[in-house]
Protein backbone atom coordinates (compact mmCIF):
# COMPACT_ATOMS: atom_id res chain seq x y z
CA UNK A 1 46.54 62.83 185.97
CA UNK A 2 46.32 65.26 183.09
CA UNK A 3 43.99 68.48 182.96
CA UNK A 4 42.03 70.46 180.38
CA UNK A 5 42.17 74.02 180.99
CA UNK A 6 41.61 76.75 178.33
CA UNK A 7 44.22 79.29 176.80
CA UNK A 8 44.70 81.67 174.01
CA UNK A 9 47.31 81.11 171.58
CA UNK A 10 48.00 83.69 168.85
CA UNK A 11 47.92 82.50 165.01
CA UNK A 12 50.79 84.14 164.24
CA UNK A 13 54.11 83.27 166.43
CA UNK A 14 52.40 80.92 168.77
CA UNK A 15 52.34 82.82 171.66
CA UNK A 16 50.39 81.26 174.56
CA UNK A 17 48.14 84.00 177.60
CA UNK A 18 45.58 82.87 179.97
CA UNK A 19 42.79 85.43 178.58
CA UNK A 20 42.06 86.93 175.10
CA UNK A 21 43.70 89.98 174.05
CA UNK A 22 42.88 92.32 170.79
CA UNK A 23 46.87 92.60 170.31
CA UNK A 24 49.32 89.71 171.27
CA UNK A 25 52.41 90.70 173.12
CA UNK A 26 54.99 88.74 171.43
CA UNK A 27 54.43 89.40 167.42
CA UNK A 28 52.10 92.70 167.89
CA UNK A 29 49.81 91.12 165.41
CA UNK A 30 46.10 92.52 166.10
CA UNK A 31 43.05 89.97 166.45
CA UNK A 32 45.05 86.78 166.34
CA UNK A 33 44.63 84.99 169.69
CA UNK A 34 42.50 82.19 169.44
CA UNK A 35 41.13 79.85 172.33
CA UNK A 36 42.48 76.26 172.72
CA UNK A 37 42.05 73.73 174.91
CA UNK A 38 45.37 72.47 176.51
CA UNK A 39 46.18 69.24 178.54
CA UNK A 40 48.18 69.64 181.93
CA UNK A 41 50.12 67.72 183.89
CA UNK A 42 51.41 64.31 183.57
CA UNK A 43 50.62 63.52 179.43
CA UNK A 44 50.05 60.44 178.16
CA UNK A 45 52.76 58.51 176.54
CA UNK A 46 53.11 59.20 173.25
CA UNK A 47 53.14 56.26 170.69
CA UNK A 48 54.84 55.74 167.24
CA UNK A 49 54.99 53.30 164.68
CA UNK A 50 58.90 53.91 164.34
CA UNK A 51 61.06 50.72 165.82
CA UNK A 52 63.29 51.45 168.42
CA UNK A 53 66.57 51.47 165.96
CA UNK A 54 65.13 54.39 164.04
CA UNK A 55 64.15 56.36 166.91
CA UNK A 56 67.63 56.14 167.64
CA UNK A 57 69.77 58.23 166.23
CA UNK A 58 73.45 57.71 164.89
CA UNK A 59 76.68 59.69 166.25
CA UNK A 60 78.51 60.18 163.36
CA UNK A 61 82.27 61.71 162.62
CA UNK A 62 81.73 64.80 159.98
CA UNK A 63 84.92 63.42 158.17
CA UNK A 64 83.28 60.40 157.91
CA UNK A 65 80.23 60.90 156.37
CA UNK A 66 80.18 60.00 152.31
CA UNK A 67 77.71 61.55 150.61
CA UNK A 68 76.69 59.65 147.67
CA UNK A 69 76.32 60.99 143.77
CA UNK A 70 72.39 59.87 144.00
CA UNK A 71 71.60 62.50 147.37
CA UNK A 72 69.28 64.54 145.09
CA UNK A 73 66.00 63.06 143.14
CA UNK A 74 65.05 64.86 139.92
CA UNK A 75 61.57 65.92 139.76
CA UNK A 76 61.04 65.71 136.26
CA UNK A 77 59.90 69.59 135.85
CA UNK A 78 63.42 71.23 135.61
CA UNK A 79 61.84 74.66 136.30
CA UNK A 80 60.88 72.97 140.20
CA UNK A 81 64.32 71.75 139.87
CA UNK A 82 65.63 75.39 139.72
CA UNK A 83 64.17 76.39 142.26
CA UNK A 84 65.24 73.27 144.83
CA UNK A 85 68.48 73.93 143.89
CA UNK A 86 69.44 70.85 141.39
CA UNK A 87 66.32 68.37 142.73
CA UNK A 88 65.13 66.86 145.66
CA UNK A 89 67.18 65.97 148.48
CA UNK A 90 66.73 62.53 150.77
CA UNK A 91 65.22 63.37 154.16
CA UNK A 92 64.03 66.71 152.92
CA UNK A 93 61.04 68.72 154.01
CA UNK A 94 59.40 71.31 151.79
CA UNK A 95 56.47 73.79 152.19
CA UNK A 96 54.58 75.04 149.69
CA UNK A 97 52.05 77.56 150.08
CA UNK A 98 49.89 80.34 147.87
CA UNK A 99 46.54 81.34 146.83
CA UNK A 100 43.78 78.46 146.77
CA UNK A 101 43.14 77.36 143.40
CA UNK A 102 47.04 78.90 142.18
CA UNK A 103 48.15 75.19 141.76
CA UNK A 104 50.25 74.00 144.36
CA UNK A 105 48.48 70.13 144.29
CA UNK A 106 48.29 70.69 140.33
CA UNK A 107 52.53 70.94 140.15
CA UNK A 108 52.80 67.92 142.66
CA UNK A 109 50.67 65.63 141.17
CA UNK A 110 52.78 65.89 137.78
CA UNK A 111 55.78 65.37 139.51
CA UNK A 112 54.69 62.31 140.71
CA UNK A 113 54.38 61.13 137.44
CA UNK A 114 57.77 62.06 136.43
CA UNK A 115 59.15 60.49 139.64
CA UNK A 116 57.02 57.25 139.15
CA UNK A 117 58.97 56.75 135.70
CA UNK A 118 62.09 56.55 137.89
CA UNK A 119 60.60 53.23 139.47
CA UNK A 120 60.91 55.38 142.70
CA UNK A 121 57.53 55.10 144.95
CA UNK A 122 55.19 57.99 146.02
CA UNK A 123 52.99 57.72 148.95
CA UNK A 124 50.00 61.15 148.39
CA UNK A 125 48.07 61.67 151.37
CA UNK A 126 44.72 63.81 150.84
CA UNK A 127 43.16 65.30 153.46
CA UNK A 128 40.82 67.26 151.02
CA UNK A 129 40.03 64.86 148.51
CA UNK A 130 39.22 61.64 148.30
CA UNK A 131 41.11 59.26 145.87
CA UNK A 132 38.37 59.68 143.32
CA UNK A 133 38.78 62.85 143.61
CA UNK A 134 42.62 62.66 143.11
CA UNK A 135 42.03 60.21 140.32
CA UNK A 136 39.83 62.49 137.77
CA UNK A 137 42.05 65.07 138.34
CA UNK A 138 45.20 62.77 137.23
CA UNK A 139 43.36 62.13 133.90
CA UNK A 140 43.12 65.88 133.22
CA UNK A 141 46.68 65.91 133.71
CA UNK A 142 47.89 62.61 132.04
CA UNK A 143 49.12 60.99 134.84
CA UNK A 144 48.95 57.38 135.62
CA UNK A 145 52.28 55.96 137.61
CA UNK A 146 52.25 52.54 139.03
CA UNK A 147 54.18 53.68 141.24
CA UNK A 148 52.09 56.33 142.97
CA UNK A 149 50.07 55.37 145.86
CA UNK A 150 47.03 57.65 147.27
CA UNK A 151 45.57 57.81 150.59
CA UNK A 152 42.41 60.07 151.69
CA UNK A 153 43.64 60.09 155.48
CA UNK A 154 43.76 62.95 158.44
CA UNK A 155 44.92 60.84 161.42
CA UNK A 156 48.19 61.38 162.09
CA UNK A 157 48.80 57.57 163.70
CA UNK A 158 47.34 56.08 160.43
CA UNK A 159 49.47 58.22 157.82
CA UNK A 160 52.40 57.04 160.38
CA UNK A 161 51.00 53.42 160.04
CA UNK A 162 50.97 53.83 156.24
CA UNK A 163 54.06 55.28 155.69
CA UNK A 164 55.71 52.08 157.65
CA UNK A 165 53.37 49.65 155.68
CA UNK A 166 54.63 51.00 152.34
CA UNK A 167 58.12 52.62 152.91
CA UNK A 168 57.71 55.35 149.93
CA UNK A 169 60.35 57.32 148.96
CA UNK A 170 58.34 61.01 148.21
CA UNK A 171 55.61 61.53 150.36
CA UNK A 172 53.57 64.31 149.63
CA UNK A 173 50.92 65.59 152.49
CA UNK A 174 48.26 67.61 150.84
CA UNK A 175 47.37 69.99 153.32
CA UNK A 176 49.02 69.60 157.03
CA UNK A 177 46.32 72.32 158.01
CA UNK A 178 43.40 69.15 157.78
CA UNK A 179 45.97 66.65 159.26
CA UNK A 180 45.46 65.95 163.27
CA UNK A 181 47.11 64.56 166.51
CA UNK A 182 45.17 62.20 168.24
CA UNK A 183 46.93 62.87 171.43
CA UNK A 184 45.78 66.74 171.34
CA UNK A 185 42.53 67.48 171.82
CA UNK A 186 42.07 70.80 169.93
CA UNK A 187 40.90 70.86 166.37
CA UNK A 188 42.96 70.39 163.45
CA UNK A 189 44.25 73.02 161.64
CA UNK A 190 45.19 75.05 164.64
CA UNK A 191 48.15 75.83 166.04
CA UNK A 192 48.92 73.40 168.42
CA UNK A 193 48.09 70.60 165.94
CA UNK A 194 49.93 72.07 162.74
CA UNK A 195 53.10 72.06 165.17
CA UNK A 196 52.60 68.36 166.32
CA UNK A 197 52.01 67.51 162.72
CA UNK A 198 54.67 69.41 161.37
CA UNK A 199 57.45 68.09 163.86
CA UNK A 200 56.10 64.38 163.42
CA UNK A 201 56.37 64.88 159.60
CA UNK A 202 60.09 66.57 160.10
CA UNK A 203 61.08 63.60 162.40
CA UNK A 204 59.68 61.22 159.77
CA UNK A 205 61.43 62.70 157.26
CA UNK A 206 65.01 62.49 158.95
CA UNK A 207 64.87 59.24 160.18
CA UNK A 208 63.49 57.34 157.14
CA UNK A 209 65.50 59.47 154.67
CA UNK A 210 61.92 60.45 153.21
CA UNK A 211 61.67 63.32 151.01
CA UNK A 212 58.30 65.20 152.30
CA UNK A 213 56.02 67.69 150.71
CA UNK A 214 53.77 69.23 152.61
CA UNK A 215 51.17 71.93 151.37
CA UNK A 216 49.95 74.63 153.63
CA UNK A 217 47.28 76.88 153.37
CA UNK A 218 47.82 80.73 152.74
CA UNK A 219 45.89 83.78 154.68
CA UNK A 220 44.34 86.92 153.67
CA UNK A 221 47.65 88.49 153.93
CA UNK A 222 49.66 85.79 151.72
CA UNK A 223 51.32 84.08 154.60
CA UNK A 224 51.16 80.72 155.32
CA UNK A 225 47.84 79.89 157.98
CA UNK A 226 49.62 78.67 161.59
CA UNK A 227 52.45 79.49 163.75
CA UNK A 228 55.49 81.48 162.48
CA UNK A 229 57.74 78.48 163.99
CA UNK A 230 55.87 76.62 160.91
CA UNK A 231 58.12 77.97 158.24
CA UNK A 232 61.18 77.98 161.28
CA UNK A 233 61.15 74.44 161.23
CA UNK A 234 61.15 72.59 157.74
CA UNK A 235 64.26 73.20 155.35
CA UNK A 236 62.33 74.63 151.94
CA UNK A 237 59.81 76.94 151.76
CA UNK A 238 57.70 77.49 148.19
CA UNK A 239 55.64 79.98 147.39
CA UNK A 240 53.47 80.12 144.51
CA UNK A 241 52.74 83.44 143.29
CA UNK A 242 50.64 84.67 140.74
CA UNK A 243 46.80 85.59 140.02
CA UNK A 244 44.39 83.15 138.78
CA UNK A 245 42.86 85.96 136.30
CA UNK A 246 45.76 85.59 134.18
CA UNK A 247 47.94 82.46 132.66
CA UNK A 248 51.20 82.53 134.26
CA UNK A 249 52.44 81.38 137.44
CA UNK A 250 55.95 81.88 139.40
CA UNK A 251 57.00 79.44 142.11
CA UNK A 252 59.82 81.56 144.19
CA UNK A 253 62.17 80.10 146.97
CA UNK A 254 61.81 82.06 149.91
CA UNK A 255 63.88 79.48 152.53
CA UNK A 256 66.16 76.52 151.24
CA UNK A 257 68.66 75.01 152.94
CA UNK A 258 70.15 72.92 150.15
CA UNK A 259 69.98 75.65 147.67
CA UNK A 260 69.53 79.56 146.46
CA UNK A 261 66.91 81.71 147.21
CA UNK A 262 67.30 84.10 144.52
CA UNK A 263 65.78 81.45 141.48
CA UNK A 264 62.44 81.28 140.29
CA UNK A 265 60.53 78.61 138.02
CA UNK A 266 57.92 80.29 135.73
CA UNK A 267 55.02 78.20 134.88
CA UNK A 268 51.84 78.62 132.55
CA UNK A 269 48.44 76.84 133.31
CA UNK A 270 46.66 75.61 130.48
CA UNK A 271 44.00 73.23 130.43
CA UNK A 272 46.05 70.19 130.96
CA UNK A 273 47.62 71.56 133.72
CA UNK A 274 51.06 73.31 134.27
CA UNK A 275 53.46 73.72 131.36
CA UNK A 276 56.75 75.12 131.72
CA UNK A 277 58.07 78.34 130.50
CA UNK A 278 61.11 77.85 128.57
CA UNK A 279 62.09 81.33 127.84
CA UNK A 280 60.27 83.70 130.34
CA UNK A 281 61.79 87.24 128.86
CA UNK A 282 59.72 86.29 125.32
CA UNK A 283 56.58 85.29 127.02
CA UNK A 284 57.02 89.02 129.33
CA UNK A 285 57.27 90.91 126.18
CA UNK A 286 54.41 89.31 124.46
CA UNK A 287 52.01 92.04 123.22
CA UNK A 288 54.71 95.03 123.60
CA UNK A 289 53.20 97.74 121.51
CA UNK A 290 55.71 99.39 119.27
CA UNK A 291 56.20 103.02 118.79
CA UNK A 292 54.21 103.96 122.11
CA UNK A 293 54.99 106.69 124.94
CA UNK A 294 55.44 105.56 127.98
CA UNK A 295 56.94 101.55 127.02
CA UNK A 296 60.36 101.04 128.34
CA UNK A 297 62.20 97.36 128.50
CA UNK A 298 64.51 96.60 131.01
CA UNK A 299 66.54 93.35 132.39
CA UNK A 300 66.41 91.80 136.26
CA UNK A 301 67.82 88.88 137.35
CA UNK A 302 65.86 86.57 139.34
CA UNK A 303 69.02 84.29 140.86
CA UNK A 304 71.34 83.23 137.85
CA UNK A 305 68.31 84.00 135.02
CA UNK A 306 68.16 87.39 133.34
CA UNK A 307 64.52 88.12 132.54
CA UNK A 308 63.64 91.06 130.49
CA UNK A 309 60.55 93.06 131.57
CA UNK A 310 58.66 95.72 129.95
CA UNK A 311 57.94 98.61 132.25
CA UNK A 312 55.01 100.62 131.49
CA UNK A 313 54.24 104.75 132.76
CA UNK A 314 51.38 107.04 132.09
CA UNK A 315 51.68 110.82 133.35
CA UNK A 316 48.56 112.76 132.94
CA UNK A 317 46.96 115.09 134.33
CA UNK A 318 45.44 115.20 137.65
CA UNK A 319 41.79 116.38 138.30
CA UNK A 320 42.51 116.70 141.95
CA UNK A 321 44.65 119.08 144.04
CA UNK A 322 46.96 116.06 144.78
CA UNK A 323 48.47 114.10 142.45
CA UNK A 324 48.09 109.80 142.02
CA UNK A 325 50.92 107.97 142.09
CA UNK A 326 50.32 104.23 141.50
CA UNK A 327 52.81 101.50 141.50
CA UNK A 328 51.56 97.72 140.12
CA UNK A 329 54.85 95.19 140.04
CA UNK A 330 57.10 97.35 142.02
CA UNK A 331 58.15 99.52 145.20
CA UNK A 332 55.44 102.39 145.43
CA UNK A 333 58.23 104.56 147.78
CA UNK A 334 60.80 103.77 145.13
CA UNK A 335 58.80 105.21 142.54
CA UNK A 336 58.03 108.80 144.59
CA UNK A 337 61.75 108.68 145.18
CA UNK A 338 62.31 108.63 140.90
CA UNK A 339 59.40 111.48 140.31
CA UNK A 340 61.38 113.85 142.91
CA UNK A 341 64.61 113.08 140.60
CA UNK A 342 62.64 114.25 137.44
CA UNK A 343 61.56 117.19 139.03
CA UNK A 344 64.44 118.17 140.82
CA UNK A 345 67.24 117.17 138.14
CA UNK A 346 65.60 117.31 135.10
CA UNK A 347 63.06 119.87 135.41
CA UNK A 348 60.01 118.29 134.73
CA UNK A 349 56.90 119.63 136.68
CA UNK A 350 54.77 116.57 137.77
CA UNK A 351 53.22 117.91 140.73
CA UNK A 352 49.89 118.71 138.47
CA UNK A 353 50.18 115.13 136.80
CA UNK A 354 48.88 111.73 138.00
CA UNK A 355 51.84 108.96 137.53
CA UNK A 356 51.50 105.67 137.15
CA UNK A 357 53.87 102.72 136.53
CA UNK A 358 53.14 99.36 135.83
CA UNK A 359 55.57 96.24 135.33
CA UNK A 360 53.60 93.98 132.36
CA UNK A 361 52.90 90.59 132.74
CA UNK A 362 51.93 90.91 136.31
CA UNK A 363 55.34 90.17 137.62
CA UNK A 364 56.67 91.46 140.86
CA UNK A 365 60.38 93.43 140.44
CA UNK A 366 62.32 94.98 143.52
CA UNK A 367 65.60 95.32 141.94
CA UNK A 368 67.52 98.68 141.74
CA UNK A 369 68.60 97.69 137.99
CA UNK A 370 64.66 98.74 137.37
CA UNK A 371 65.23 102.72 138.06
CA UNK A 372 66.70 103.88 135.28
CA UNK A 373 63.93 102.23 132.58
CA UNK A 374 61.18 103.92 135.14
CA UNK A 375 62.77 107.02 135.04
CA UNK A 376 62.67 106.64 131.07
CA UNK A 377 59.10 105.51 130.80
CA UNK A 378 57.78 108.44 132.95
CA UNK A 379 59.77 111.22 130.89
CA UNK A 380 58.08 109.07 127.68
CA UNK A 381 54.65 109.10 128.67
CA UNK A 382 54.96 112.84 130.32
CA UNK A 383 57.28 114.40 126.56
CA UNK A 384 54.77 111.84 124.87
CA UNK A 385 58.01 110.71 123.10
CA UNK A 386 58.44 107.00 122.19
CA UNK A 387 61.84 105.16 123.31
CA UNK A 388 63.73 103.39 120.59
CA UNK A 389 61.86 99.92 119.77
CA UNK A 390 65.15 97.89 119.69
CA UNK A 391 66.75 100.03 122.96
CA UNK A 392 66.84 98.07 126.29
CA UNK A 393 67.34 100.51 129.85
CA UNK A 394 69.35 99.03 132.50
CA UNK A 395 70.83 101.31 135.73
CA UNK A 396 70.27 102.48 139.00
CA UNK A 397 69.50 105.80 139.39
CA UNK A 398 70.68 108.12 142.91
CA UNK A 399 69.24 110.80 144.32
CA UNK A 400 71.71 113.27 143.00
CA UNK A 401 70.11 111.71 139.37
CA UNK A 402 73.87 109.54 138.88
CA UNK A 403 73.58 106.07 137.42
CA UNK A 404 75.13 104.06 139.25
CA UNK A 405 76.20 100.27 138.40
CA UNK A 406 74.62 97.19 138.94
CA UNK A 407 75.63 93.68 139.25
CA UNK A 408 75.77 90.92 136.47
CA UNK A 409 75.43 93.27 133.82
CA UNK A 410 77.37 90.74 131.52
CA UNK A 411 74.69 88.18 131.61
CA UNK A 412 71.75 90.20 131.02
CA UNK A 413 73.58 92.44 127.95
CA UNK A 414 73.63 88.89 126.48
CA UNK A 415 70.01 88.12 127.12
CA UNK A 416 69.27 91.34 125.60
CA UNK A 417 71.26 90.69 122.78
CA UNK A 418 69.48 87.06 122.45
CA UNK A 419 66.04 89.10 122.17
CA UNK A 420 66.94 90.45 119.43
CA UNK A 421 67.69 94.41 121.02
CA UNK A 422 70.41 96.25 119.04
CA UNK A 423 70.99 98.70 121.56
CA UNK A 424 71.60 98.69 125.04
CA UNK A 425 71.81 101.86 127.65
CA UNK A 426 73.89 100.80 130.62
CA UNK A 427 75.74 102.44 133.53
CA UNK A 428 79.62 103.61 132.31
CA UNK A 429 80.64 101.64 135.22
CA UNK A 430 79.69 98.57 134.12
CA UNK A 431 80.78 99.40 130.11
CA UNK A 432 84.81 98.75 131.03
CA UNK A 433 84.23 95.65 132.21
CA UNK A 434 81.83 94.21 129.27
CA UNK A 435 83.99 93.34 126.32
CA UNK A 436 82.64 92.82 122.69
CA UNK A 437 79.88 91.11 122.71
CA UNK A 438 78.23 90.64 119.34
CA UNK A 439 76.55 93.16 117.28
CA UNK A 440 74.82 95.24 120.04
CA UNK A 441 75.41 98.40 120.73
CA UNK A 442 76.58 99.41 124.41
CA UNK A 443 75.81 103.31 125.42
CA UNK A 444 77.13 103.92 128.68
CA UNK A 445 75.94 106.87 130.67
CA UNK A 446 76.33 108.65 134.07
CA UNK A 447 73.39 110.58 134.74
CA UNK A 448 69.48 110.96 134.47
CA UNK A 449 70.31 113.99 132.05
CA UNK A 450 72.24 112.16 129.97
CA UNK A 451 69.87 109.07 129.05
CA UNK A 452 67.03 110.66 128.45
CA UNK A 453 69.50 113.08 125.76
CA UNK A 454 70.55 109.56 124.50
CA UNK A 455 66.75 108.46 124.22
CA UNK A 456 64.77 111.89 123.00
C-alpha cells in the first residue's frame, strides 16, 4: 500500500533531504529546497494511451538504419532554422526558455503557420491560454492554418489521449511548468511533476517520431524554473535573449544534439509580431555617430555569421578616490585586464578616470577578437581622438600588449568589406594568410603600441 510522507527537494538539481535546509548539499544553491509530498511504497500502475507495439521498442543494426532525405522539417523562419541546425528533426525535443513577455509563444505560433502550408499537422497545447485566447493573438500575427489544432489542456493523460486521437506531427506544449501528472500528488510546476512531464513528453516524442516543443519558464537568474536534469534530458535547448525595452531579439543555441551551438537567429518585434533580421551587422550599426571619441567597430562571429558591432568607451574623470569601471555587453574582468595594458604598455594614467565600455545594440560579446577595438575605444575617448569612420578593429590583445591572431579572420574581412569599411586593422598573423580581397585595405599589426600609432 503506498504512503505520503513529506520531503524537501531542491529547485535546482533535484536533490531530495528529509528536513529543510538554507543551502542544499548537492548543487550549493542557497534557499532552494522546497517541501513535497512523496508517495512510498508499492505505486500504482502507471497507465498510457500508447499500444503495446509502440511501447516496444525496435533492436536495430546501426548499418542498417537508412535515414531518409525528408529527416528534417523546415520551419518556415530560416533564422529558427539556423539555429536548429538546417530544421526540425522527427522525434525531436526542444526547450525554449527566456524572459516572460520576450516571445517565445510569439515565434511558435508563426511557425505553425509556415508548417501548416506544408499540409503537415500541428497539435498546440495551452496551459495558459485558452483557445480564444490563442485565437486573437493568431490574428495579430496573420496566422490561420487548417492545419493547426489548439487545445487549452494541463492533464497529462488527456494531452496523451489527444495526441493519440489526432496523431500530429509538431506538437508544441506551451508551458510544461502548468502541465501535471495525475499519478503524483504534488502541484504542478514543481519538480517532481516537470520531470514526469518532461520524460512522458521525451518518450512521446521517440516513439511516435513527434517533433516536440516545449516552453519553460525562466527564473530571476535567467535559468530555466525546475530541476537541472530538465535541460539534461531533451536534445535542444533555446534561449531567447534580449530586453523587452528595446526592438531586437536573439534566439541562441545553448544544447543541440543535431546541430551547432555557436549560431544565433536575430529577430525584431514589431507590431505584427517577429520579423527576421536579414543582415544583423547593418541593423548593429544603426545610429553610429561619425567623427566621435570613444566609437570603435569591430567583427565577432556568432557560429558561421560575422556580425559587426560597434563598441563604445567613455574615460572621464572620477569624483571618487576609486575609479568606475563598467562593462554593458561584455566581460567586466576582461575589460580591467585591457585598462592595466594601457597603463602599463602604453602609458596612459587611468587610475584618476572612470571607464566605461559599452557594446551598442544591447548585444552580448565574449569573444577575444573584441580586445583590440576596446583597447582602441578607451585610448579614443581618454586622447578625445576620433578613430577613422571607414576603419574596422579586429585582434586579441595579451598581457605583454601583443596582438595576437584570431580565427576566421577571412570571413569577417569580407563582411567588413560588404559594409562598406575601406580599411581594416588586423593581427599580422592573420594578414599572410588573407589574399586580395577587393578594394580594402588590410593593416596588420603586432602590438597595442602600434595600432593606436596606426589610428592617432
Amino acid at each position: 500500500m503506498a504512503k505520503v510522507k513529506n520531503v524537501f527537494v531542491c529547485n535546482t538539481c533535484g536533490h531530495e533531504a528529509s528536513k529543510w535546509m538554507g543551502q542544499c548539499p548537492g548543487c550549493r544553491s542557497w534557499n532552494t529546497m522546497v517541501e513535497e509530498v512523496k508517495m512510498t511504497g508499492t505505486p500504482s500502475k502507471k497507465t498510457s494511451v500508447l499500444s503495446d507495439d509502440m511501447a516496444l521498442g525496435k533492436v536495430e543494426k546501426l548499418k542498417d538504419i537508412s535515414i531518409g532525405q525528408d529527416t528534417r522539417v523546415k520551419t518556415g523562419i530560416e533564422e529558427l532554422d539556423r539555429v536548429l541546425g538546417g530544421g526540425l528533426v522527427e522525434g525531436s525535443l526542444t526547450l525554449v526558455g527566456g524572459d516572460p513577455g520576450i516571445g517565445k509563444s510569439t515565434l511558435l505560433l508563426q511557425m505553425c503557420q509556415s508548417i501548416s502550408n506544408q499540409e503537415l499537422k500541428v497539435l498546440y497545447i495551452s496551459g495558459e491560454e485558452s483557445n480564444k485566447q490563442i485565437k486573437l493573438r493568431g490574428e495579430r500575427l496573420g496566422v490561420d492554418g487548417e492545419n493547426v489544432l489548439l487545445y487549452a489542456e494541463t492533464s497529462l493523460q488527456h494531452i496523451e489521449q489527444a495526441i493519440k486521437n489526432e496523431k500530429p506531427n509538431i506538437l508544441i506544449v506551451d508551458s510544461i511548468q502548468t502541465i501535471y501528472s495525475d499519478i503524483l500528488s504534488s502541484a504542478p510546476g514543481s519538480v517532481s511533476q516537470v520531470r514526469e512531464v518532461t520524460s512522458s513528453m521525451m518518450k512521446i516524442a521517440k516513439q511516435l517520431n513527434l517533433s516536440t516543443f516545449i516552453i519553460g519558464h525562466v527564473t530571476k537568474d535567467g535559468a530555466i524554473a525546475g530541476p537541472r536534469v530538465l535541460e539534461h534530458m531533451v536534445d535542444t535547448v533555446l534561449y531567447f535573449e534580449g530586453d523587452r525595452s528595446v526592438s531586437y531579439r536573439i534566439l541562441r543555441a545553448v544544447k543541440n544534439r543535431f546541430g551547432s551551438t555557436n549560431e544565433i537567429g536575430v529577430f525584431e518585434m514589431v507590431d505584427s509580431g517577429l520579423r527576421e533580421v536579414k543582415n544583423p551587422s547593418e541593423y548593429m550599426l544603426t545610429g553610429k555617430p561619425l567623427g566621435e571619441s570613444g566609437s570603435a567597430v569591430t567583427c565577432c562571429m556568432e557560429g558561421t555569421r560575422p556580425l559587426l558591432v560597434e563598441v563604445q568607451a567613455l574615460v572621464c574623470s572620477t569624483n571618487f578616490g576609486m575609479p568606475r569601471r563598467t562593462a554593458n555587453g561584455t566581460d567586466y574582468n576582461r575589460v580591467n585586464l585591457l585598462v592595466a595594458v594601457l597603463e602599463k604598455k602604453m602609458g596612459m594614467q587611468l587610475g584618476g578616470y572612470d571607464s566605461y565600455v559599452n557594446i551598442a545594440g544591447g548585444i552580448k560579446v565574449n569573444e577575444p577578437s573584441l580586445d583590440l577595438a576596446i583597447v582602441s575605444a578607451l585610448a579614443s575617448s581618454f586622447k578625445n581622438k576620433a578613430i577613422m569612420d571607414d576603419a574596422i578593429i579586429m585582434g586579441e590583445v595579451g598581457l605583454t600588449g601583443e596582438v595576437r591572431g584570431i580565427v576566421q579572420c577571412e570571413k569577417r574581412v569580407v563582411e567588413a568589406m560588404k559594409m562598406g569599411f575601406k580599411t581594416c586593422i588586423i593581427p599580422h598573423a592573420n594578414l599572410k594568410h588573407i589574399n586580395g580581397i577587393g578594394d580594402i585595405k588590410l593593416i596588420g599589426v603586432k602590438s597595442v603600441e602600434e595600432t593606436l600609432g596606426r589610428i592617432f
